[in-house]
C-alpha atoms as a PDB file:
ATOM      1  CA  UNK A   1      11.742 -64.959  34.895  1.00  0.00           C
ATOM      2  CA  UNK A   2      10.641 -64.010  38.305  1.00  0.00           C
ATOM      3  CA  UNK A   3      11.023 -67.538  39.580  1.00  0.00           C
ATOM      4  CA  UNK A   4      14.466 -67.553  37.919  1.00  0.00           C
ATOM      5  CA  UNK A   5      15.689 -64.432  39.595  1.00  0.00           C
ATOM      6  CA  UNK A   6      15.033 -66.124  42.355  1.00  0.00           C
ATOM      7  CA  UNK A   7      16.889 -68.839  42.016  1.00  0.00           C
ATOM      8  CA  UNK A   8      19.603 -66.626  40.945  1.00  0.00           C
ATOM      9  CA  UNK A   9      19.837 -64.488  44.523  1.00  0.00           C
ATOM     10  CA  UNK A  10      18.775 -67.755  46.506  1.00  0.00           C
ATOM     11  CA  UNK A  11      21.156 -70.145  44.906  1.00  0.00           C
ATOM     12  CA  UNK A  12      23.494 -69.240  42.314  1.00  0.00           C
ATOM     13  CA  UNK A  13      25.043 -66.354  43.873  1.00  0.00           C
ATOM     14  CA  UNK A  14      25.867 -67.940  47.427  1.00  0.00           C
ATOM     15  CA  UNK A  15      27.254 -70.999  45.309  1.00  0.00           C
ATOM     16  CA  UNK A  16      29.396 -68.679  43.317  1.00  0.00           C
ATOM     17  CA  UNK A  17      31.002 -67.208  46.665  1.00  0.00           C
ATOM     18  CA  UNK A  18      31.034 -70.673  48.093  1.00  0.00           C
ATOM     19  CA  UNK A  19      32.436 -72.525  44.865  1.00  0.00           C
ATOM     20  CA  UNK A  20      34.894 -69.581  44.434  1.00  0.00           C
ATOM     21  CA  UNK A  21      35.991 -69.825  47.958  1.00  0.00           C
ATOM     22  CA  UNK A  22      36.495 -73.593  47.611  1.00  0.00           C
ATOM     23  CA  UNK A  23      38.490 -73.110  44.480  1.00  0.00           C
ATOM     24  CA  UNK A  24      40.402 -70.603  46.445  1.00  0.00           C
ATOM     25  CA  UNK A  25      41.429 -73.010  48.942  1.00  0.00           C
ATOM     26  CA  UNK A  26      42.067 -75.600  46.367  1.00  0.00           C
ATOM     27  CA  UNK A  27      44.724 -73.538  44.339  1.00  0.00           C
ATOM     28  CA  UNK A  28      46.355 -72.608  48.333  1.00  0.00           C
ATOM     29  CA  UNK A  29      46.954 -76.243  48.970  1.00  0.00           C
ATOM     30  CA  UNK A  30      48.211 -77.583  45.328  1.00  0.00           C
ATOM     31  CA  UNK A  31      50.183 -74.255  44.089  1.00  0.00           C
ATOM     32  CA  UNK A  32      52.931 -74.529  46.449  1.00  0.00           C
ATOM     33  CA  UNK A  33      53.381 -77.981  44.821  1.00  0.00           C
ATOM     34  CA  UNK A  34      52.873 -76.980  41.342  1.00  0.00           C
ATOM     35  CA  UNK A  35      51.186 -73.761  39.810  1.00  0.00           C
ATOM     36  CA  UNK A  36      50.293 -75.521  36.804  1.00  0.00           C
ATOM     37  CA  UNK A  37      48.524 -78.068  38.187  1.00  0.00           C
ATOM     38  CA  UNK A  38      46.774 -75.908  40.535  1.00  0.00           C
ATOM     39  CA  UNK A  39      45.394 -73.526  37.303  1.00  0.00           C
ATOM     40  CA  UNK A  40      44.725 -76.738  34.942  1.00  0.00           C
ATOM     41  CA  UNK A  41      43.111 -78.552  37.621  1.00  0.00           C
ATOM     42  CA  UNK A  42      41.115 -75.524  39.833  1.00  0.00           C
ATOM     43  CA  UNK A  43      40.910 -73.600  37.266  1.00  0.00           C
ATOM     44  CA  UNK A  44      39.001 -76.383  35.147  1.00  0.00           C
ATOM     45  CA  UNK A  45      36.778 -77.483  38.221  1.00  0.00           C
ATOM     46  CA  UNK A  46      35.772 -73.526  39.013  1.00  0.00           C
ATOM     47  CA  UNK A  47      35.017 -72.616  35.611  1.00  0.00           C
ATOM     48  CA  UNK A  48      32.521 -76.110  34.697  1.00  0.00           C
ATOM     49  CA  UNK A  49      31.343 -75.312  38.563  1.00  0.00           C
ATOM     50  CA  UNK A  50      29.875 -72.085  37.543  1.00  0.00           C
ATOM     51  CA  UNK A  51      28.314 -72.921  33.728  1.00  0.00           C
ATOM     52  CA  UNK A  52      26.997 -75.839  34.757  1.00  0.00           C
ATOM     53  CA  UNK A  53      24.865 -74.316  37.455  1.00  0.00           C
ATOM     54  CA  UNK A  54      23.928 -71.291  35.698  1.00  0.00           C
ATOM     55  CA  UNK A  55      22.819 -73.919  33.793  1.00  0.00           C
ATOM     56  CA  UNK A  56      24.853 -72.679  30.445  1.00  0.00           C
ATOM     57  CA  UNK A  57      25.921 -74.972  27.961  1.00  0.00           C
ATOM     58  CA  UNK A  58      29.395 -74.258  26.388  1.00  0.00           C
ATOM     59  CA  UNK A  59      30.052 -75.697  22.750  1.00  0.00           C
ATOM     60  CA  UNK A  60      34.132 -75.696  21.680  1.00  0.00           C
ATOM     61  CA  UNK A  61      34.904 -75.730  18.194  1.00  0.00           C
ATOM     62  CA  UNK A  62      38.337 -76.465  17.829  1.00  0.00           C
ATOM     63  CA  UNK A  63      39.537 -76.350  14.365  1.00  0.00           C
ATOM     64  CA  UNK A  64      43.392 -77.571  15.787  1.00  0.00           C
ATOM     65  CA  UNK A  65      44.617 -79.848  18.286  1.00  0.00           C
ATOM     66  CA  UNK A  66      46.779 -77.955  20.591  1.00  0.00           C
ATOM     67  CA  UNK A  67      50.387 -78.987  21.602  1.00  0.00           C
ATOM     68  CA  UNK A  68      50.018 -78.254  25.360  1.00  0.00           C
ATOM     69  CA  UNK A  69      53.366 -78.158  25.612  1.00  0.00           C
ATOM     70  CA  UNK A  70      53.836 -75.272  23.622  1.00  0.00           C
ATOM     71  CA  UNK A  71      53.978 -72.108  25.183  1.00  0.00           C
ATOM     72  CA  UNK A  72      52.070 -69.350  23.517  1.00  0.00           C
ATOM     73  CA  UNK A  73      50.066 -65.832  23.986  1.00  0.00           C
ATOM     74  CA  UNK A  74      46.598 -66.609  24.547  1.00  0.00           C
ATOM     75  CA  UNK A  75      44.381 -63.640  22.510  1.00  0.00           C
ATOM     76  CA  UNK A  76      40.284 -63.704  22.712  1.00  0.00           C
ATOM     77  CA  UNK A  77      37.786 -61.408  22.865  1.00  0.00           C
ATOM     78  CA  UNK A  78      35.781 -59.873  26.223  1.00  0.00           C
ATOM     79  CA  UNK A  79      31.945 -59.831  26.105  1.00  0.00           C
ATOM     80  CA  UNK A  80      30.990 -60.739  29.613  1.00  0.00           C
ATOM     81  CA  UNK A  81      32.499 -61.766  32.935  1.00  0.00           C
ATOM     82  CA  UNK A  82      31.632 -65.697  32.106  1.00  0.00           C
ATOM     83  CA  UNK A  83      34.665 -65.677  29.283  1.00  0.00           C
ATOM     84  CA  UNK A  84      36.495 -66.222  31.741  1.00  0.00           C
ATOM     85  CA  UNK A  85      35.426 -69.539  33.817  1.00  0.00           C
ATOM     86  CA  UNK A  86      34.757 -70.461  29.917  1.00  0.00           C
ATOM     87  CA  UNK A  87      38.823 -69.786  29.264  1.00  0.00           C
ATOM     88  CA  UNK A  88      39.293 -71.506  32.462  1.00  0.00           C
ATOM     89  CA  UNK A  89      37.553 -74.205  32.254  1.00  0.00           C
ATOM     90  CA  UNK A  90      37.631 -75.516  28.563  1.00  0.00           C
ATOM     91  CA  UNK A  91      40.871 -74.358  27.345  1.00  0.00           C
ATOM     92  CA  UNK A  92      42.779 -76.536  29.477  1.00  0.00           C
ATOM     93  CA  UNK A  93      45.839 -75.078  29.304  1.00  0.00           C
ATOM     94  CA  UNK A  94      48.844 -73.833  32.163  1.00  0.00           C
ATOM     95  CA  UNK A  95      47.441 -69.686  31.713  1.00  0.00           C
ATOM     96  CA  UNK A  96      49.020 -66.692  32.873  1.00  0.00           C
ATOM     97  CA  UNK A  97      46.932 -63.983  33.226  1.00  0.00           C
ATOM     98  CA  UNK A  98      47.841 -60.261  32.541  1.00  0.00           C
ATOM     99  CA  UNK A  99      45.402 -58.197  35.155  1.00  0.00           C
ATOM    100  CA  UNK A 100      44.992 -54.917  36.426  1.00  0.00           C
ATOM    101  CA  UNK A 101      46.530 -54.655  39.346  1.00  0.00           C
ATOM    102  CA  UNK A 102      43.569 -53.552  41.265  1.00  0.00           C
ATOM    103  CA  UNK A 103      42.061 -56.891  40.553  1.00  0.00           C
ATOM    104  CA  UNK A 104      44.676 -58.444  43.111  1.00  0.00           C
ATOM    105  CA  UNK A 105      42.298 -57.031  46.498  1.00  0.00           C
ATOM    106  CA  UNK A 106      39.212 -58.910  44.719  1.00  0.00           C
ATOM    107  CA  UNK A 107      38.354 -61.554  47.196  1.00  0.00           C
ATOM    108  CA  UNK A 108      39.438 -65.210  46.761  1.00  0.00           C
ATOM    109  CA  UNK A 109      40.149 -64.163  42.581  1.00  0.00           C
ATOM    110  CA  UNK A 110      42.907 -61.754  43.404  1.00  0.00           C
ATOM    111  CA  UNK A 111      44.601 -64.557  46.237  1.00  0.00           C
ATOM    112  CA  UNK A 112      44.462 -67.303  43.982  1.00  0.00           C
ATOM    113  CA  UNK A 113      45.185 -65.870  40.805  1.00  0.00           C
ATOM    114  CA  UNK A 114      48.735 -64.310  42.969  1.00  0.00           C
ATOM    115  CA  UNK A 115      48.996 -68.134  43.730  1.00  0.00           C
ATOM    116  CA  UNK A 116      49.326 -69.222  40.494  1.00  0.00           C
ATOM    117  CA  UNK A 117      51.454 -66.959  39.488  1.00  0.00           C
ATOM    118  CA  UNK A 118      49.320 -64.423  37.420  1.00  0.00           C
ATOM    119  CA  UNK A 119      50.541 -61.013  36.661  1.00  0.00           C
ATOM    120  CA  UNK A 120      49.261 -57.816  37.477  1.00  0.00           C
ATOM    121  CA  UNK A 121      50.261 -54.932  35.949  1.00  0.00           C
ATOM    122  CA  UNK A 122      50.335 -51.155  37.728  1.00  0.00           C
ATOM    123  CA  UNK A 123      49.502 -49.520  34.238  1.00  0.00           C
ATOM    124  CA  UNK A 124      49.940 -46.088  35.823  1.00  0.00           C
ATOM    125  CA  UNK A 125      53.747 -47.013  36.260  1.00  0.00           C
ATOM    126  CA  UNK A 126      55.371 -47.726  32.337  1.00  0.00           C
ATOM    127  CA  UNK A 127      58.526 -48.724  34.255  1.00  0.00           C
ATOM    128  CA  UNK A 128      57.434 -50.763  36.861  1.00  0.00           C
ATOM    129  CA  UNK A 129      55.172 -52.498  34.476  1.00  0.00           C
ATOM    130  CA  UNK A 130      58.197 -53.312  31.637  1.00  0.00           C
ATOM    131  CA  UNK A 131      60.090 -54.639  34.918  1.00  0.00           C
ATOM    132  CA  UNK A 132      57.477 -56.800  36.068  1.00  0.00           C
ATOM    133  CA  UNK A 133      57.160 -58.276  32.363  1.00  0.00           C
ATOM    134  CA  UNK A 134      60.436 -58.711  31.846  1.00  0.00           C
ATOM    135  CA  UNK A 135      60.479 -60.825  34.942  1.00  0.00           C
ATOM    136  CA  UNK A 136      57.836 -63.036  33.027  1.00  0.00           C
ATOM    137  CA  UNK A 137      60.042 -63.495  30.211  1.00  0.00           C
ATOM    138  CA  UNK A 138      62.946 -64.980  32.140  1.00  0.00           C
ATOM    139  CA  UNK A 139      60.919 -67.208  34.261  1.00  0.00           C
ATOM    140  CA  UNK A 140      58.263 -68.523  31.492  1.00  0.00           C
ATOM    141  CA  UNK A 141      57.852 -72.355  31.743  1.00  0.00           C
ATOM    142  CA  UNK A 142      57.669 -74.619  28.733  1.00  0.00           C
ATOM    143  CA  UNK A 143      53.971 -74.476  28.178  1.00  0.00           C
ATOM    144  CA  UNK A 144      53.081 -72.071  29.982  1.00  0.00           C
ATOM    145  CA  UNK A 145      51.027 -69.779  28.047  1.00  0.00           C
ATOM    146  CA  UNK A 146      49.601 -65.896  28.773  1.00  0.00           C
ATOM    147  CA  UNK A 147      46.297 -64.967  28.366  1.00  0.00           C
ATOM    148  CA  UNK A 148      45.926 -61.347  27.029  1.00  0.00           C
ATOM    149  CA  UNK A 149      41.884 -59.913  25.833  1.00  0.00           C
ATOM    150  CA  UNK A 150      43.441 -57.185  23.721  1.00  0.00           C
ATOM    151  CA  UNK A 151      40.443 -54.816  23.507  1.00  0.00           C
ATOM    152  CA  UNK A 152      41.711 -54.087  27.435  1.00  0.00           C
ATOM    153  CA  UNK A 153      38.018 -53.715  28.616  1.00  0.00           C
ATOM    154  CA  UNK A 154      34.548 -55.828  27.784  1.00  0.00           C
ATOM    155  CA  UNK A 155      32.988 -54.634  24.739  1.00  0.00           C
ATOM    156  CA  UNK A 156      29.260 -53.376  26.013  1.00  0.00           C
ATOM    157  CA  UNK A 157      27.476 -53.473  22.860  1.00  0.00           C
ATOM    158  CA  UNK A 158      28.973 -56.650  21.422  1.00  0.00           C
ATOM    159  CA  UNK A 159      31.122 -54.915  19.046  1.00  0.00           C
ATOM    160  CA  UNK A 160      34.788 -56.219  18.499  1.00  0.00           C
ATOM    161  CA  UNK A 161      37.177 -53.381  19.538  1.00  0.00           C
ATOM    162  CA  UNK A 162      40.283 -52.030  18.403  1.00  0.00           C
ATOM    163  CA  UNK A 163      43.193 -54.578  19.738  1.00  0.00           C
ATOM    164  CA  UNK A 164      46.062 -52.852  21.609  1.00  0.00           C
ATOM    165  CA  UNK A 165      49.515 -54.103  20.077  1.00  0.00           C
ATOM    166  CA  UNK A 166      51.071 -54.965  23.791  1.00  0.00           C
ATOM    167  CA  UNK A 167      50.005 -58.795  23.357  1.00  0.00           C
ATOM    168  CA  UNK A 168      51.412 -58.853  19.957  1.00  0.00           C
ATOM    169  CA  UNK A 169      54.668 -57.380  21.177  1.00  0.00           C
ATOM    170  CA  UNK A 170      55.273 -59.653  23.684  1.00  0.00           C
ATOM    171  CA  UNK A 171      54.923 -62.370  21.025  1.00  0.00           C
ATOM    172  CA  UNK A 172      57.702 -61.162  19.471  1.00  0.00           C
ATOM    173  CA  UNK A 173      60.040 -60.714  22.311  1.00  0.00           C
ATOM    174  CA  UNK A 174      59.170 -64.135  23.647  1.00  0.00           C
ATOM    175  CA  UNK A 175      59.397 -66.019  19.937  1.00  0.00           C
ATOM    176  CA  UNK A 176      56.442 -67.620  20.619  1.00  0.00           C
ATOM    177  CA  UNK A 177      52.783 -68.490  18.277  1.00  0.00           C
ATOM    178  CA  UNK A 178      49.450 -66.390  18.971  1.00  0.00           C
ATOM    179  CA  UNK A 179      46.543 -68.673  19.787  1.00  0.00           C
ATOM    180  CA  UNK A 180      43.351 -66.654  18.658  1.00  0.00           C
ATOM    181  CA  UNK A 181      40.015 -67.568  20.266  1.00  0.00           C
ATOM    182  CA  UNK A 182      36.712 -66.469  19.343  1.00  0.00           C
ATOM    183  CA  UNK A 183      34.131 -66.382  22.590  1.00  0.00           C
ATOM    184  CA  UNK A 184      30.335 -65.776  21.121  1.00  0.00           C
ATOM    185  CA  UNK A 185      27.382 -66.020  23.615  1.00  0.00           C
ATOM    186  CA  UNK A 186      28.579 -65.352  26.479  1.00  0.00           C
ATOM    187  CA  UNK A 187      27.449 -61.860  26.973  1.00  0.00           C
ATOM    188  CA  UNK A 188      23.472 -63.522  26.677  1.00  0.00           C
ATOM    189  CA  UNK A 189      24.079 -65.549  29.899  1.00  0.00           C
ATOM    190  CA  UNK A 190      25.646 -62.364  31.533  1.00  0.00           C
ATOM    191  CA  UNK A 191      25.959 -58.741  30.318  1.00  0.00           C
ATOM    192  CA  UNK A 192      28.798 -56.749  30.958  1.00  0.00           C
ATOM    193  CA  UNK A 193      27.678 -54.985  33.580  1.00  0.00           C
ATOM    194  CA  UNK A 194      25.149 -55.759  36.521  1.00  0.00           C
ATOM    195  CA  UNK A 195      24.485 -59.629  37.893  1.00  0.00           C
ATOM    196  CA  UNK A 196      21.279 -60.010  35.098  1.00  0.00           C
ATOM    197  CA  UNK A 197      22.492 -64.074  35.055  1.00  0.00           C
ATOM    198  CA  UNK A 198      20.567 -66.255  32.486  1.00  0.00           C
ATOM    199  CA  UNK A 199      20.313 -69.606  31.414  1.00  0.00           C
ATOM    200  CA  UNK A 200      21.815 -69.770  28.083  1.00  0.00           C
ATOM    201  CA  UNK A 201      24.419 -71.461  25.900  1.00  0.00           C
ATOM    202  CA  UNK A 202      27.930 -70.015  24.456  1.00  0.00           C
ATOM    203  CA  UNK A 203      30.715 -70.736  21.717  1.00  0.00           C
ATOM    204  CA  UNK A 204      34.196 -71.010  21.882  1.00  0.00           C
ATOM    205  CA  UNK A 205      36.476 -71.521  18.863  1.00  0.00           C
ATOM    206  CA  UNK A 206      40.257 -72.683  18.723  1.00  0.00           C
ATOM    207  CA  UNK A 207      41.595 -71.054  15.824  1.00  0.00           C
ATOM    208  CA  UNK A 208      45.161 -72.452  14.553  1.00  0.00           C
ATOM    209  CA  UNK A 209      47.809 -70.469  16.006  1.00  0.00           C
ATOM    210  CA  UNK A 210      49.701 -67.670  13.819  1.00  0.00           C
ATOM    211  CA  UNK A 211      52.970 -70.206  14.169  1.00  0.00           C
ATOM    212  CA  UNK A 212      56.423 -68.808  14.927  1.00  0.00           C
ATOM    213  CA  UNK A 213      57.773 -68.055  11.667  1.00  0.00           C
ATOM    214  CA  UNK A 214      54.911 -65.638  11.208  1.00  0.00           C
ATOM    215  CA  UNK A 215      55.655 -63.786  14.492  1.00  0.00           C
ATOM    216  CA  UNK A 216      58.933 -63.728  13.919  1.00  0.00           C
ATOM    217  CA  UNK A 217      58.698 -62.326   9.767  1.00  0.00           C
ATOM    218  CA  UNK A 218      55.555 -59.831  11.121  1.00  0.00           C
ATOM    219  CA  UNK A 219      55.596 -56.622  12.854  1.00  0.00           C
ATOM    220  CA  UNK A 220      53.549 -56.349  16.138  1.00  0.00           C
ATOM    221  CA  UNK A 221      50.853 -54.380  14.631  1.00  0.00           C
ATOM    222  CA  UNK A 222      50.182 -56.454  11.531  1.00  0.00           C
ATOM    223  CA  UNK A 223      50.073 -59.709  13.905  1.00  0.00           C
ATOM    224  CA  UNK A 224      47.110 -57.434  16.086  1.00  0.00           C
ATOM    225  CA  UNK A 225      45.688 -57.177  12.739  1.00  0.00           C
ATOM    226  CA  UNK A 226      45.707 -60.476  11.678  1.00  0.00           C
ATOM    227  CA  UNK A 227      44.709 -62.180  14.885  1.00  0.00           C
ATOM    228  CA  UNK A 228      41.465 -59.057  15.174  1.00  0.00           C
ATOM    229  CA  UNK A 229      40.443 -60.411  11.973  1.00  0.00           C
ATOM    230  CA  UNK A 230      40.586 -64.241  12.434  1.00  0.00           C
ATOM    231  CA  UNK A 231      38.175 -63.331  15.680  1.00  0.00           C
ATOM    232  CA  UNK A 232      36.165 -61.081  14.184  1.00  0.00           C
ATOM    233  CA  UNK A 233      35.284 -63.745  10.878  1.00  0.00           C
ATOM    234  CA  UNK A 234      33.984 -65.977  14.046  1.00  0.00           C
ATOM    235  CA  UNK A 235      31.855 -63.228  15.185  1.00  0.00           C
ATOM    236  CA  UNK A 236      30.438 -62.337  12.153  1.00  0.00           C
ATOM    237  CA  UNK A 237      28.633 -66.310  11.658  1.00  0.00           C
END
């Protein structure tokens, strides 16, 4: 372990700043060009950049073949930072984050993810923040898909929170599917707090999507309730 936290401060860290930084750069010369291809393509190449030398090992179970073409909200649970180069890098598809807004003065993260076109929210402004989603809704490109984690923080003791219904809504005012996915592992290669990196291995499952018709004949509460449970059955194995 010893020898391992030292690769940790003497290697992995400065290659997460550098590979970051590169990434950064990457998504400044291809988004004026093309957003999506600067998430698919930087977004893919950051996230494998960072498992791989961890080294973690990422299995995907993916019990449907996604129609990248469809646009649709993106719901999984938050156990560590590394769900999200996992997201990133595996999901392959055009994402749309919804982020704090203080998350946009992060270095490299909160230039790039502007770049592409993610959103941050000011959730101590209602109005400003229905504005700035409405917005969204007028300019969403076929395929394009937004990623919400609907317990709104990382769960620190591995539990599955309570999901807040403002992913679910938006479902229903854009008429589009819910793609659950169920992240386990992730929190053993890094907690949710501190740096306390480890090698290690994760999960990620595709669940089918709760198709159209569904969102459409559902409320936006019983659609947070369905999609908690379908990730929470994943957890539970």
């Amino acid at each position: 372990m010893k020898l391992y936290s030292v690769y940790k401060w003497l290697v992995y860290i400065p290659w997460l700043v550098f590979w970051t930084f590169i990434s950064f750069v990457g998504v400044l010369f291809i988004a004026p060009f093309s957003q999506r291809k600067a998430s698919r393509w930087m977004g893919r190449i950051w996230g494998h950049g960072l498992m791989y030398l961890v080294p973690a090992k990422l299995e995907v179970l993916a019990e449907v073949q996604l129609d990248r073409q469809q646009s649709c909200i993106v719901v999984s649970n938050h156990l560590s930072l590394m769900d999200i180069p996992i997201l990133y890098g595996w999901l392959e598809l055009d994402l749309k984050w919804v982020l704090k807004k203080e998350l946009r003065r992060v270095p490299f993260i909160g230039g790039a993810c502007a770049a592409m076109g993610h959103i941050f929210l000011d959730r101590s402004n209602s109005q400003a923040s229905m504005r700035q989603l409405q917005q969204v809704k007028e300019n969403l490109l076929p395929g394009t898909s937004i990623l919400f984690f609907p317990e709104g923080t990382r769960s620190r003791d591995g539990v599955l929170k309570r999901f807040k219904v403002g992913a679910f809504t938006m479902a229903k005012d854009l008429d589009v599917p819910i793609l659950p996915i169920t992240i386990r592992g992730a929190d053993t290669i890094l907690p949710p707090d501190g740096m306390d990196l480890h090698p290690g291995s994760a999960v990620m499952i595709i669940h089918p999507p709760i198709d159209v018709a569904e969102v459409r004949a559902s409320t936006a509460a019983e659609l947070r309730d369905k999609a908690r449970q379908i990730i929470a059955s994943a957890l539970e194995e």
